[in-house]
C-alpha atoms as a PDB file:
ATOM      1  CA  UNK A   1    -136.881  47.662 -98.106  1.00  0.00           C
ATOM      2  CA  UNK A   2    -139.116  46.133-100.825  1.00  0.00           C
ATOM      3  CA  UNK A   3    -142.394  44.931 -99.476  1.00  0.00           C
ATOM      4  CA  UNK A   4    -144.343  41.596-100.901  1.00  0.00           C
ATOM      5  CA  UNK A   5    -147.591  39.936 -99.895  1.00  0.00           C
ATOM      6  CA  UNK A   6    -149.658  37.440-101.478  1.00  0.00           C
ATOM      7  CA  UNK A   7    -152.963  38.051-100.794  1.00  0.00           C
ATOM      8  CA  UNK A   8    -153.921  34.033-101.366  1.00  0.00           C
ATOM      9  CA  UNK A   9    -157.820  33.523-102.504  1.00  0.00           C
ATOM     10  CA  UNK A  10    -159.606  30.263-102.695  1.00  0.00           C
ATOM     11  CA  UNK A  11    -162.284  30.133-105.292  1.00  0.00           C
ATOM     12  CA  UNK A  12    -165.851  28.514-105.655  1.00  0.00           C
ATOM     13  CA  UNK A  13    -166.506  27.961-101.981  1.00  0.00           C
ATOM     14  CA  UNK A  14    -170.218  26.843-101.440  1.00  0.00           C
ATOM     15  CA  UNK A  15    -170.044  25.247-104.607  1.00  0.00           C
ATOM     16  CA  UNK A  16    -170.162  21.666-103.182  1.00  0.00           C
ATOM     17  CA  UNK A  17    -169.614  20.171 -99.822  1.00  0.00           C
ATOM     18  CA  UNK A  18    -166.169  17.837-101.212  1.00  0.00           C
ATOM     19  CA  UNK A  19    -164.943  21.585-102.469  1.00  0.00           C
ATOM     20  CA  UNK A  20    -165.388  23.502 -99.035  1.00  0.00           C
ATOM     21  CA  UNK A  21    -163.941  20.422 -97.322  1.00  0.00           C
ATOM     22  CA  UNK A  22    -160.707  21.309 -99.130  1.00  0.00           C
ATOM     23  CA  UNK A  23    -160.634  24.774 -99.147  1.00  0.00           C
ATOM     24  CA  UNK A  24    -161.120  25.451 -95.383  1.00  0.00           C
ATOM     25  CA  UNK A  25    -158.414  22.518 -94.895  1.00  0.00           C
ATOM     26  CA  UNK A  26    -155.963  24.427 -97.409  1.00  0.00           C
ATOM     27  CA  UNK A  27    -156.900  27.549 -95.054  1.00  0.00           C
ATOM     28  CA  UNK A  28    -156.104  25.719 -91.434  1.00  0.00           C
ATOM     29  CA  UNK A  29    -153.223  23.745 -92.740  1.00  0.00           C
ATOM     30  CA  UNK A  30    -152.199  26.032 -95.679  1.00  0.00           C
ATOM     31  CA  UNK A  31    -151.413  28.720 -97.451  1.00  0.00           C
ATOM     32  CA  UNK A  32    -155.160  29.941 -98.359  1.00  0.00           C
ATOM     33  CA  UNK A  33    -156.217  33.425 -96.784  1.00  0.00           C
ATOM     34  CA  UNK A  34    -159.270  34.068 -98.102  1.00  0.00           C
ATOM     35  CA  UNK A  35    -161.491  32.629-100.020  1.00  0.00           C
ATOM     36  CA  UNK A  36    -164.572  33.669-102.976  1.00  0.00           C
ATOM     37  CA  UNK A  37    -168.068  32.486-101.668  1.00  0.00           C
ATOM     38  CA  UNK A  38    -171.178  31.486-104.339  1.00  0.00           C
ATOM     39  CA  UNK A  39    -174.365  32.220-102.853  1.00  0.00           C
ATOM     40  CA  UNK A  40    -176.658  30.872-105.905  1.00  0.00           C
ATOM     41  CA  UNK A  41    -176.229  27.251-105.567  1.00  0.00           C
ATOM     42  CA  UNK A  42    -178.067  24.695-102.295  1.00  0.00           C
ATOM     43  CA  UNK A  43    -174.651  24.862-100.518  1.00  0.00           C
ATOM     44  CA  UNK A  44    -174.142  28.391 -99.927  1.00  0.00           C
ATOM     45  CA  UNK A  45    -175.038  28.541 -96.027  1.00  0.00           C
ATOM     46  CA  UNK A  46    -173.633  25.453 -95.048  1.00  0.00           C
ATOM     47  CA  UNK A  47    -170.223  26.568 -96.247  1.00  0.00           C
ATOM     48  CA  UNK A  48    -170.715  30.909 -95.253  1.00  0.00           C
ATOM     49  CA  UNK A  49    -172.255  29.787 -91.678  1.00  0.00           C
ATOM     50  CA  UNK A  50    -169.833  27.124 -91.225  1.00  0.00           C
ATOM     51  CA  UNK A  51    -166.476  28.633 -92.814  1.00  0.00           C
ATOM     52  CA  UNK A  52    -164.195  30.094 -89.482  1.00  0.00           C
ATOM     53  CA  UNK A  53    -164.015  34.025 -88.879  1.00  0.00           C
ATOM     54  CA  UNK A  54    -160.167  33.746 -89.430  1.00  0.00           C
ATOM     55  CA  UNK A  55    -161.218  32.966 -93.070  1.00  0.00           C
ATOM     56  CA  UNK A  56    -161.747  36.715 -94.664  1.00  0.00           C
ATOM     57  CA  UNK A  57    -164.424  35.868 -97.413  1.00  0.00           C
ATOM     58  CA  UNK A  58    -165.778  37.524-100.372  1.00  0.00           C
ATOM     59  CA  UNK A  59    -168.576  37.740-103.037  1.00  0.00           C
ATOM     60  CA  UNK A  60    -168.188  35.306-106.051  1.00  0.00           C
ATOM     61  CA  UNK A  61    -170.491  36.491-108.523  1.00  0.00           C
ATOM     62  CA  UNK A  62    -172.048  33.910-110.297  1.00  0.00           C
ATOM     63  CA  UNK A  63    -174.300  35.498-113.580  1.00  0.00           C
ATOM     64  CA  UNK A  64    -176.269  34.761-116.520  1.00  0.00           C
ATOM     65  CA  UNK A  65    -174.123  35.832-119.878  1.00  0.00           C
ATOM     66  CA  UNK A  66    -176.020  38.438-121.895  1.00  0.00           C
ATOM     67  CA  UNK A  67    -176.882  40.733-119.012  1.00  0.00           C
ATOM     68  CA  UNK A  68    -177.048  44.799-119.528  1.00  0.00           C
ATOM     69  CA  UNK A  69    -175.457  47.086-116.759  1.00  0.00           C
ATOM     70  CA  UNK A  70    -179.121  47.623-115.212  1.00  0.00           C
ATOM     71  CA  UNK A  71    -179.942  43.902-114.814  1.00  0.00           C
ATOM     72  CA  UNK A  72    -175.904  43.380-113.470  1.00  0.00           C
ATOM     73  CA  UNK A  73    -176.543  45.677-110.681  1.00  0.00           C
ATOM     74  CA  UNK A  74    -179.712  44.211-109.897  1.00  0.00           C
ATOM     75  CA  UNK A  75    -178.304  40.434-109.756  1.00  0.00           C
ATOM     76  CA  UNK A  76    -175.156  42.371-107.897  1.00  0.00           C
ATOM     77  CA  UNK A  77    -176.708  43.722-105.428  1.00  0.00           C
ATOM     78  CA  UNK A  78    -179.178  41.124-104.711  1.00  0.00           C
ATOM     79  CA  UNK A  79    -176.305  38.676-104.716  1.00  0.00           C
ATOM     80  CA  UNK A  80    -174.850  41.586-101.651  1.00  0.00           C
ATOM     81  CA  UNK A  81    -177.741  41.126 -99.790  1.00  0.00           C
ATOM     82  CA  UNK A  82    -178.254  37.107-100.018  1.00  0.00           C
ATOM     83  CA  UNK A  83    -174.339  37.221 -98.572  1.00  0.00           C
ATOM     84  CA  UNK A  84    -174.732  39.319 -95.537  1.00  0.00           C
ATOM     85  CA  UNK A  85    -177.737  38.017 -94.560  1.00  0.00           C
ATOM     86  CA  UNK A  86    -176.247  34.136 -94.796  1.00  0.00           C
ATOM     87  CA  UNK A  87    -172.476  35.784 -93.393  1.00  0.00           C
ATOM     88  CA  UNK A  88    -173.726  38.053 -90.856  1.00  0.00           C
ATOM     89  CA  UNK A  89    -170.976  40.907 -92.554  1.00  0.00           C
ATOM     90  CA  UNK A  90    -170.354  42.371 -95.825  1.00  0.00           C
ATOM     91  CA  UNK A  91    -167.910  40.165 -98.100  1.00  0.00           C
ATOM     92  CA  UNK A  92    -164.218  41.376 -97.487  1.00  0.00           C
ATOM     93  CA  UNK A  93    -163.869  41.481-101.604  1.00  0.00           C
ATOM     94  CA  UNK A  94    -165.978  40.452-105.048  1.00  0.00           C
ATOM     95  CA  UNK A  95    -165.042  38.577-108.095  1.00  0.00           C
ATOM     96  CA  UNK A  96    -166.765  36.815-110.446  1.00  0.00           C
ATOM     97  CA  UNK A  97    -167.323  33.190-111.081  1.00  0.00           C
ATOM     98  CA  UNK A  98    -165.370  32.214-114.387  1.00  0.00           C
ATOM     99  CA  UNK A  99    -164.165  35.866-114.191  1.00  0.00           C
ATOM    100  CA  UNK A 100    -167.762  37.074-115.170  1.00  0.00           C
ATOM    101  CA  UNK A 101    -167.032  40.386-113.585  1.00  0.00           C
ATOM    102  CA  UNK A 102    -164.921  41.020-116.306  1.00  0.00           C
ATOM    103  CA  UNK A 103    -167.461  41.471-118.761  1.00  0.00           C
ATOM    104  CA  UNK A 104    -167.390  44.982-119.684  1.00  0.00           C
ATOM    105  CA  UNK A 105    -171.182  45.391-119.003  1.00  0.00           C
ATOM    106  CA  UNK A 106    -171.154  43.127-115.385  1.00  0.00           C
ATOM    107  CA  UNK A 107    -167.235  45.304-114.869  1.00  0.00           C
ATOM    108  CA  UNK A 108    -169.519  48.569-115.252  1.00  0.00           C
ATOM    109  CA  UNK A 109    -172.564  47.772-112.981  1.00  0.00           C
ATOM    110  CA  UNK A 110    -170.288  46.335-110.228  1.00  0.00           C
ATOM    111  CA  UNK A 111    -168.245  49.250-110.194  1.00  0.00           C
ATOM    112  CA  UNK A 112    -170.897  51.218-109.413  1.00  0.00           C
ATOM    113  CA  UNK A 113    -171.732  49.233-106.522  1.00  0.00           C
ATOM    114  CA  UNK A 114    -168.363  48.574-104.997  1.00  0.00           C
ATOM    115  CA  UNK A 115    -166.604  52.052-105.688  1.00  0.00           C
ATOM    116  CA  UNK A 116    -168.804  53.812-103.391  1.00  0.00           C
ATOM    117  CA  UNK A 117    -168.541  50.579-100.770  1.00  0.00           C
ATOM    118  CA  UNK A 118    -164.606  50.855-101.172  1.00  0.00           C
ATOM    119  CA  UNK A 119    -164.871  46.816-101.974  1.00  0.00           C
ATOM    120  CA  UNK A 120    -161.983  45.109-103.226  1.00  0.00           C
ATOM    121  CA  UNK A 121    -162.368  44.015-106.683  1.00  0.00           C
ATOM    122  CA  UNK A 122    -160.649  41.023-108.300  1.00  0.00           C
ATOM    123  CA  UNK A 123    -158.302  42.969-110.923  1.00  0.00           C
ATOM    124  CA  UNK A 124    -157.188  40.883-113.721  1.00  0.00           C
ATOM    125  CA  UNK A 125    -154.395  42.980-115.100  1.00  0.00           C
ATOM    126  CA  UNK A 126    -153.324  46.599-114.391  1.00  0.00           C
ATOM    127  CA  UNK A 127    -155.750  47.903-117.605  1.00  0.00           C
ATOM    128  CA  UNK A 128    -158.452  46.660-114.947  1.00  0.00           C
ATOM    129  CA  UNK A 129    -156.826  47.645-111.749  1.00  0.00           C
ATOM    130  CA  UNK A 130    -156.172  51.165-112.795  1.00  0.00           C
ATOM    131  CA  UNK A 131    -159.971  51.580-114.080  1.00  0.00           C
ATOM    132  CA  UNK A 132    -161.221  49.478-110.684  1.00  0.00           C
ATOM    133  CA  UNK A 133    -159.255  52.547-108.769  1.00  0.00           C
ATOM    134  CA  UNK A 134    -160.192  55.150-110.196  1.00  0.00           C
ATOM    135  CA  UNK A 135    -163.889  54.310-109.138  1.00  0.00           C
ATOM    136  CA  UNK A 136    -163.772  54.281-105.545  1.00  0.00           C
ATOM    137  CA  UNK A 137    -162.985  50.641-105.136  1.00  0.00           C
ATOM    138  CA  UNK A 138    -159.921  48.870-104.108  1.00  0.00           C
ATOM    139  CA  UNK A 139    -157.167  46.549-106.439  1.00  0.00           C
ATOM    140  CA  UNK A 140    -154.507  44.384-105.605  1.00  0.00           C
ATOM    141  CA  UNK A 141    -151.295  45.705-107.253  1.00  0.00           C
ATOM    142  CA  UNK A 142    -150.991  42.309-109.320  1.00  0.00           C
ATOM    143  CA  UNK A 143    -152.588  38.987-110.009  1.00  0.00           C
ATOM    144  CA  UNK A 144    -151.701  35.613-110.795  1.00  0.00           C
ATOM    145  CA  UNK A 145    -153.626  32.584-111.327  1.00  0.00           C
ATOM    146  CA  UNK A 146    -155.435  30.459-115.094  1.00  0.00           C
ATOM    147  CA  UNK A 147    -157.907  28.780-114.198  1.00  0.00           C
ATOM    148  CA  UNK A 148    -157.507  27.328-117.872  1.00  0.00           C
ATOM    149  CA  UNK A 149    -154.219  25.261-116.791  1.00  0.00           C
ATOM    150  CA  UNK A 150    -155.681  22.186-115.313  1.00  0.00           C
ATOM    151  CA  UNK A 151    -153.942  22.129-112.189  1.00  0.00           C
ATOM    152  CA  UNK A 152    -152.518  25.803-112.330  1.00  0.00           C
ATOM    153  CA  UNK A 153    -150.194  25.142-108.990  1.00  0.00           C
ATOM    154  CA  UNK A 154    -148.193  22.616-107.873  1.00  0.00           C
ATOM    155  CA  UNK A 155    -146.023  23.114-105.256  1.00  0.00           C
ATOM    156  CA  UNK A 156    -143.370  23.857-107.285  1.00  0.00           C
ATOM    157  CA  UNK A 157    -145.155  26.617-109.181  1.00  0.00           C
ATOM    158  CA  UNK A 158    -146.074  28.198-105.930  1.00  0.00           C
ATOM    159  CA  UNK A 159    -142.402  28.468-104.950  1.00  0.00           C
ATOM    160  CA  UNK A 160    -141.382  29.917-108.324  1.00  0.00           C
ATOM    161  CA  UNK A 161    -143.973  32.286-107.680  1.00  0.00           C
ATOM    162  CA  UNK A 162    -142.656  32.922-104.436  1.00  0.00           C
ATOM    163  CA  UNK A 163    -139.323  34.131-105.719  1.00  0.00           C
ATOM    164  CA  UNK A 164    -140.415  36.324-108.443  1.00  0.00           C
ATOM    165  CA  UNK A 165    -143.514  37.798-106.794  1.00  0.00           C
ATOM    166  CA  UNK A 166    -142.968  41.896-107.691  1.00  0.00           C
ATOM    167  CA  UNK A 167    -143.248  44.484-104.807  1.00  0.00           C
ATOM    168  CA  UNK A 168    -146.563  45.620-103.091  1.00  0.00           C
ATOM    169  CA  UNK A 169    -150.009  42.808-102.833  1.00  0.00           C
ATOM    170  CA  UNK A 170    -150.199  40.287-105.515  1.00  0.00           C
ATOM    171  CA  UNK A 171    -153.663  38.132-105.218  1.00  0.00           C
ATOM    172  CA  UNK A 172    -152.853  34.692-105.534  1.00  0.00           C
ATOM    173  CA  UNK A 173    -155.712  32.577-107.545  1.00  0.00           C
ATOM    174  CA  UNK A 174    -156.388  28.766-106.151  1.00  0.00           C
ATOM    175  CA  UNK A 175    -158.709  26.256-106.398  1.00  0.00           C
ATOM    176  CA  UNK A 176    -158.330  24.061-103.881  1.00  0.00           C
ATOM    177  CA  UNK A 177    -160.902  20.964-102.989  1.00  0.00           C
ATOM    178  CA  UNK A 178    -161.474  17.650-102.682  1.00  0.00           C
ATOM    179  CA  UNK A 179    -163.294  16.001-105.928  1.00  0.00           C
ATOM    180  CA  UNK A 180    -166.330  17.353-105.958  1.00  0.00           C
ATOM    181  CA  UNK A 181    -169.478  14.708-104.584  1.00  0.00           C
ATOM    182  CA  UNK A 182    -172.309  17.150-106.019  1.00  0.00           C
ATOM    183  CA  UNK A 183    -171.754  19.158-109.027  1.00  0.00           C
ATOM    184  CA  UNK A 184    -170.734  18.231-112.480  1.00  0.00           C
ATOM    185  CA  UNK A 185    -167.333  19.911-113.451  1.00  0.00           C
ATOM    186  CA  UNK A 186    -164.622  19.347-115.785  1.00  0.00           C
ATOM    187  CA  UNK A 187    -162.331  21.180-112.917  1.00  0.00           C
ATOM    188  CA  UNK A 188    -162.355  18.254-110.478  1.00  0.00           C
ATOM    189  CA  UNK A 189    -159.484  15.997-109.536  1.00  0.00           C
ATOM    190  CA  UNK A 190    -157.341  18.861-110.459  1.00  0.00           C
ATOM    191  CA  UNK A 191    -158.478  20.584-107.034  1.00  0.00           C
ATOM    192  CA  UNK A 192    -156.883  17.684-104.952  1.00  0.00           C
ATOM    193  CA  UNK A 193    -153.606  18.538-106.806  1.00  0.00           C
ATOM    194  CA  UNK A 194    -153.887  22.656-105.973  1.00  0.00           C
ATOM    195  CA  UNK A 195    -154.897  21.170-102.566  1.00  0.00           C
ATOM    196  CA  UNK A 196    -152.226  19.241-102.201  1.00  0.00           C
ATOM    197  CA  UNK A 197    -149.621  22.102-103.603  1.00  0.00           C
ATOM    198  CA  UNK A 198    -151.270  24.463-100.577  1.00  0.00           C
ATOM    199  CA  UNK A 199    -151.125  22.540 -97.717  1.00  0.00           C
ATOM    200  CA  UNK A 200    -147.534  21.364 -98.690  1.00  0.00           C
ATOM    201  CA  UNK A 201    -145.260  22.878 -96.126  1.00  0.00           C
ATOM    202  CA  UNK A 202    -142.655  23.242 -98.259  1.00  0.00           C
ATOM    203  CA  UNK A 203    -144.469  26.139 -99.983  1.00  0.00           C
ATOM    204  CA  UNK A 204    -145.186  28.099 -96.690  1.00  0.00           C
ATOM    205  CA  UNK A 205    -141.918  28.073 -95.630  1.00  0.00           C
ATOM    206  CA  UNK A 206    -140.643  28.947 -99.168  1.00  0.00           C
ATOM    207  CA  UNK A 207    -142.952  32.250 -98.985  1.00  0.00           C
ATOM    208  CA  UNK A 208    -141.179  32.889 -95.699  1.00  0.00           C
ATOM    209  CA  UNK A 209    -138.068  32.411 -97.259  1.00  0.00           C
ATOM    210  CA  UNK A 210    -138.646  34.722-100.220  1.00  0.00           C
ATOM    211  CA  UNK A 211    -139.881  37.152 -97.418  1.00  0.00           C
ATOM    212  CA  UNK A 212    -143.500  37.083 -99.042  1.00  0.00           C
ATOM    213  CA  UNK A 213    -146.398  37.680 -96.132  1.00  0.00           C
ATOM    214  CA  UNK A 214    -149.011  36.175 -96.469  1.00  0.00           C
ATOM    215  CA  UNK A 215    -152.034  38.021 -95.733  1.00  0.00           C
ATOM    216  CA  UNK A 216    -155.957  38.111 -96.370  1.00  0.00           C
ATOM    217  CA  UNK A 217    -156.811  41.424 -97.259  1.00  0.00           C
ATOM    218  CA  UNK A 218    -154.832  45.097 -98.531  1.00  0.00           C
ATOM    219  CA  UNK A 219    -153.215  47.537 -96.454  1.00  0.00           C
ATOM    220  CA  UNK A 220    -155.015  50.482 -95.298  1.00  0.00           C
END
């Protein structure tokens, strides 16, 4: 029997209040799993102490551009630290802010922290997977998810994903939110529409129907 899950990952929490509002209502009334926590910005331990346990929640990396492998691993790890110590545990997974971690140089340095960790690493297609693997560290077997398509789901896009999802963990991309109240952002009403798309219940029961789990982190 062919196995799916979507492994369904909120982005940018802590990046404002009207943004966490959203995503933790996409995870109670939703299909959101998980979700990627910034801890750079004056809302990081509102949204990490306040976010529920049932919420598995990871590292979003959020980096200068220009940075060599030494100076990565020193803004990684530092970026680590600031997490458990506003979380209270280690980040169930790490990806990067605007997909930073897929720098070659930031990719290199964060591999070197989360191989030997055995952290989940946001793998953007299986070029990056296979190399995130073979250092230590754990990959979802496929991604979806542009945050260039302004919204990337609706609804209806979630249930065509649904149907074609391939065997094994797929991580699901969202980005979920109210409009943010804080931060400037060209992303912004377009979060109410992904919102919208994941609380819909017509998606959740389509997953069930395609027989897709849902689930927040990768089998052991």
């Amino acid at each position: 029997m062919t196995v799916r899950r979507a492994l369904t990952v909120a982005d940018d929490l802590g990046y404002d209040p009207a943004i966490d509002a959203g995503i933790l209502e996409a995870h109670r009334d939703g299909l959101v799993a998980a979700a990627s926590a910034l801890v750079t910005g004056a809302f990081a331990e509102a949204a990490l102490g306040g976010a529920p346990r049932s919420l598995a929640i990871g590292l979003h990396l959020d980096l200068p551009p220009g940075l060599a492998p030494p100076e990565a691993e020193r803004e990684i790890r530092a970026q680590l630290r600031r997490f458990e110590e506003i979380r209270g545990a280690p980040p169930t997974h790490v990806d990067g802010h605007r997909h930073v971690h897929a720098v070659p140089a930031v990719l290199e340095a964060l591999l070197r922290v989360a191989g030997p960790l055995g952290l989940r690493v946001r793998a953007l297609d299986p070029s990056m997977r296979d190399r995130i693997r073979a250092a230590g560290a754990r990959a979802c077997d496929a991604f979806l998810g542009d945050a260039a398509l302004r919204p990337c789901w609706t609804a209806e896009r979630l249930l065509a994903a649904a149907a074609a999802l391939p065997a094994g963990t797929t991580e699901i991309m969202l980005h979920p939110g109210r409009t943010p109240t804080h931060v400037r952002t060209s992303f912004g009403a377009e979060r109410e529409i992904e919102l919208a798309a994941a609380v819909d219940p017509r998606v959740r029961e389509g997953f069930r129907r395609a027989g897709v789990a849902i689930v927040d982190c990768l089998p052991e």
